[in-house]
Protein backbone atom coordinates (compact mmCIF):
# COMPACT_ATOMS: atom_id res chain seq x y z
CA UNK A 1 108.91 178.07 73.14
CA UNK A 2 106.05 178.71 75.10
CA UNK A 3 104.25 176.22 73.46
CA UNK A 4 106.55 173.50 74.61
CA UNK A 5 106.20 174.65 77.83
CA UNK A 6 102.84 174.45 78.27
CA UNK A 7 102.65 171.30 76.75
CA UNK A 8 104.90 169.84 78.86
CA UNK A 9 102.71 171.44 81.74
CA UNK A 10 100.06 169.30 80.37
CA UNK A 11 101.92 166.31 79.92
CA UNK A 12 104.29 165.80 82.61
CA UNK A 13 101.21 165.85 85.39
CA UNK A 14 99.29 163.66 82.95
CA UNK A 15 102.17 160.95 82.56
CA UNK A 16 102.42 160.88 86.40
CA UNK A 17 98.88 160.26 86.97
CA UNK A 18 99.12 157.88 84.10
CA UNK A 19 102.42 156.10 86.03
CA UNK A 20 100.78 156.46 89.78
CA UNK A 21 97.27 154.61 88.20
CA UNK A 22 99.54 151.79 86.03
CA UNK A 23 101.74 151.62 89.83
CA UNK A 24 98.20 150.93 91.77
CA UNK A 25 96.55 148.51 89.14
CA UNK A 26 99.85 146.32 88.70
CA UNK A 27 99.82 146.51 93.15
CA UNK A 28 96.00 145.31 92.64
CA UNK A 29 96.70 142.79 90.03
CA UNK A 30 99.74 141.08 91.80
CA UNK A 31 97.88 141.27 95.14
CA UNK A 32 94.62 139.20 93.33
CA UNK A 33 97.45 136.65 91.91
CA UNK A 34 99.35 136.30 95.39
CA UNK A 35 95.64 135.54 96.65
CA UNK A 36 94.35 133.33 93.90
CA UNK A 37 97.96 131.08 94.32
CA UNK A 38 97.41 130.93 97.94
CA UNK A 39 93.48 129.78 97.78
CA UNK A 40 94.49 127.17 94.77
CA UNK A 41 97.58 125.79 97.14
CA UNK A 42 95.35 126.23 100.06
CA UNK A 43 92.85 124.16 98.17
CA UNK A 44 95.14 121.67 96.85
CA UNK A 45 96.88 120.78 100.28
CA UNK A 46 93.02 119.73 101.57
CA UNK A 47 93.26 117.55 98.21
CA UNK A 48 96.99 116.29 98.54
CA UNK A 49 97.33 116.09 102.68
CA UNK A 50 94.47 113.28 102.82
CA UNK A 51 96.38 111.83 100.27
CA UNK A 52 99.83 112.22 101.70
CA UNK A 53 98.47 110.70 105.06
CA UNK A 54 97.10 107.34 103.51
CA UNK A 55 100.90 106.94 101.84
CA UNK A 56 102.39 107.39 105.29
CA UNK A 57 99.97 105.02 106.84
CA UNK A 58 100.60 102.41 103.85
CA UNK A 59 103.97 102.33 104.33
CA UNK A 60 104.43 102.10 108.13
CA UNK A 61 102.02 99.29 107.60
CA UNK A 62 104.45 97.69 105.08
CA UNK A 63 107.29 97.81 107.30
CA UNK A 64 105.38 96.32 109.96
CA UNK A 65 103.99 93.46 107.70
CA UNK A 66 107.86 92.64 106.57
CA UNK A 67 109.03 92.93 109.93
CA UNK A 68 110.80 89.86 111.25
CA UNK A 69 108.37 89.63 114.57
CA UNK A 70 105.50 89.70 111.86
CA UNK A 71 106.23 87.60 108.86
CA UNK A 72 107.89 84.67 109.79
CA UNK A 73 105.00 83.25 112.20
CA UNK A 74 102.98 84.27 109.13
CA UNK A 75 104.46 82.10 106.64
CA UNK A 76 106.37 79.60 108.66
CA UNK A 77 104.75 76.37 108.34
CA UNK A 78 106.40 72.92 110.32
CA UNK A 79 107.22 70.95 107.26
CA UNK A 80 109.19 73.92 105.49
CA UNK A 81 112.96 73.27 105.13
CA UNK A 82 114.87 76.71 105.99
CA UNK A 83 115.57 77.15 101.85
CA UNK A 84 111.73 77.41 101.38
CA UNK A 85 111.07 79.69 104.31
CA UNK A 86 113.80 81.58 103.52
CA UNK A 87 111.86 81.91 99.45
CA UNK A 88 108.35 82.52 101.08
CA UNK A 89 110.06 85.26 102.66
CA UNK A 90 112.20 87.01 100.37
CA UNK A 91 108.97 86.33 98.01
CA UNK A 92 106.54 88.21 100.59
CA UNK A 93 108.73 91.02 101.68
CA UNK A 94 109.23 91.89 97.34
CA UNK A 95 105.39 90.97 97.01
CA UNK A 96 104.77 93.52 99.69
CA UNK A 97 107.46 95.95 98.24
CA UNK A 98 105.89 96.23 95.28
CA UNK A 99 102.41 96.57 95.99
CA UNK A 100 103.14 100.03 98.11
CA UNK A 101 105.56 101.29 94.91
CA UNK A 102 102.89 104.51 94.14
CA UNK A 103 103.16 105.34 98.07
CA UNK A 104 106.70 106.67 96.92
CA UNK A 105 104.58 109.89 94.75
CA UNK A 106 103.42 110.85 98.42
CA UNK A 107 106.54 110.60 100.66
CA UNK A 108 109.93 112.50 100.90
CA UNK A 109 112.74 111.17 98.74
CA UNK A 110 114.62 111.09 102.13
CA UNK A 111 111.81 108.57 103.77
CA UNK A 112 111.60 106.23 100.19
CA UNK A 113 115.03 106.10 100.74
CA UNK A 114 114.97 104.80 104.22
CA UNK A 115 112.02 102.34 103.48
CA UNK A 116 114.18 100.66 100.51
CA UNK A 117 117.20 100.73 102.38
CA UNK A 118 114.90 99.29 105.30
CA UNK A 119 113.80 96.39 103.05
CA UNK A 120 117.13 95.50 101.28
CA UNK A 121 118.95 95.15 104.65
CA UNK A 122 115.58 93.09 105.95
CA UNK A 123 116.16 90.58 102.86
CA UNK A 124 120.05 90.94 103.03
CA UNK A 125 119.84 89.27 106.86
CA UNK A 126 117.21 86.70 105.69
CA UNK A 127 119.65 85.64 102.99
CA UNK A 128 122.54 85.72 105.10
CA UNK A 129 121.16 83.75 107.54
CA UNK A 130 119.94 81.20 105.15
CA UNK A 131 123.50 80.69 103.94
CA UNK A 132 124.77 80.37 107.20
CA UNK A 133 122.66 77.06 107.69
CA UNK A 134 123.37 73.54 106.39
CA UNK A 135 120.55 72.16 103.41
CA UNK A 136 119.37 69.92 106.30
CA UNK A 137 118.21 72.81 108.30
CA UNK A 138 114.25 73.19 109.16
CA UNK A 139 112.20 76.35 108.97
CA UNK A 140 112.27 76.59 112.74
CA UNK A 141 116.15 76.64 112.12
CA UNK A 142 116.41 79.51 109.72
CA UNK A 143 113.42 81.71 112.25
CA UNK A 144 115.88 81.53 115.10
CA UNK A 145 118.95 82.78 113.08
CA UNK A 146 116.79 85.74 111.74
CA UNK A 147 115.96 86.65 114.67
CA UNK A 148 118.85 86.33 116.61
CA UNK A 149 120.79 88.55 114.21
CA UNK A 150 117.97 90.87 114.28
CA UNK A 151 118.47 90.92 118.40
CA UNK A 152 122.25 91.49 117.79
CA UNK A 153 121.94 94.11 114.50
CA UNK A 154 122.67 97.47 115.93
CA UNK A 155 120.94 99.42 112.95
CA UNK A 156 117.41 98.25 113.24
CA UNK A 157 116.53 99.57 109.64
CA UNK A 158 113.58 98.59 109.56
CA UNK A 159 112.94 100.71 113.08
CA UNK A 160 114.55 103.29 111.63
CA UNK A 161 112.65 103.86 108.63
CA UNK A 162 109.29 103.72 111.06
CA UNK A 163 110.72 106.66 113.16
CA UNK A 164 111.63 108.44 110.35
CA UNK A 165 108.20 108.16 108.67
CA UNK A 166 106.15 108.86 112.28
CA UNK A 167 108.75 112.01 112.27
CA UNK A 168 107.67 113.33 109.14
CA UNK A 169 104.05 113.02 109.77
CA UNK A 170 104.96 114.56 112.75
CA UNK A 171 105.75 117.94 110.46
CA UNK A 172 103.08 117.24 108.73
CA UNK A 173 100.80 119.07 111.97
């Protein structure tokens, strides 16, 4: 019996080092990891946030390429009839559209979201308007109805979708 007892004299200490050392090296080891994540996310955002920025700038260029003020004295020529403006433009806005499609990898969900929404209301008014005119009616025709209902549109999508982006970026810092 005494044998057992001083072996467990020996032992017991000797597991509790044994636990206190395996306690410190797994503190060590998880402290090194918690570091090594940090510097590879730390390094990563220098990578990504460059990256992220360009997307931002892309898009709130798109929406102010598509914007009424913008496009149609871009494309609207005198000898246009209001059907072909109204295809150059629908044709430009998409063109646009899906040049900037990656930029969505870099933004919110939230912010693609608004953009799209932006862009489908954008070619929504340019169609309605176009169907509110006669086949007779000129370019110059279809311009003004555009953007008189874009005066009168409460929801400036389009506006919207810029403040929400310049918002964001805003977080961003």
């Amino acid at each position: 019996m005494e044998m057992v007892y001083d072996l467990l004299k020996i032992t017991i200490p000797g597991l509790l080092i044994l636990y206190t050392a395996y306690l410190i090296v797994r503190s060590f080891m998880n402290k090194q990891l918690d570091e090594l994540h940090l510097s590879l996310r730390h390094k990563n955002q220098e990578v990504v946030l460059p990256i992220r920025l360009q997307a931002y700038e892309r898009i709130c260029l798109l929406l102010e390429r598509i914007s009424p003020n913008h496009i149609i004295p871009r494309l609207n020529e005198k000898d246009l009839s209001a059907k072909q403006l109204q295809g150059a433009l629908v044709s430009e806005i998409r063109s646009e559209f899906s040049h900037n499609l990656s930029q969505q990898v870099y933004i919110s969900e939230e912010a693609w979201i608004y953009v799209t929404g932006a862009i489908e209301q954008l070619i929504s008014l340019i169609n309605e308007s176009a169907n509110e005119l006669d086949d007779s009616a000129t370019s110059l025709d279809l311009a003004k109805m555009v953007f008189e209902k874009n005066m009168r549109n409460q929801q400036d999508t389009l506006r919207g979708a810029l403040s929400f982006i310049k918002n964001e970026i805003k977080e961003l810092f």
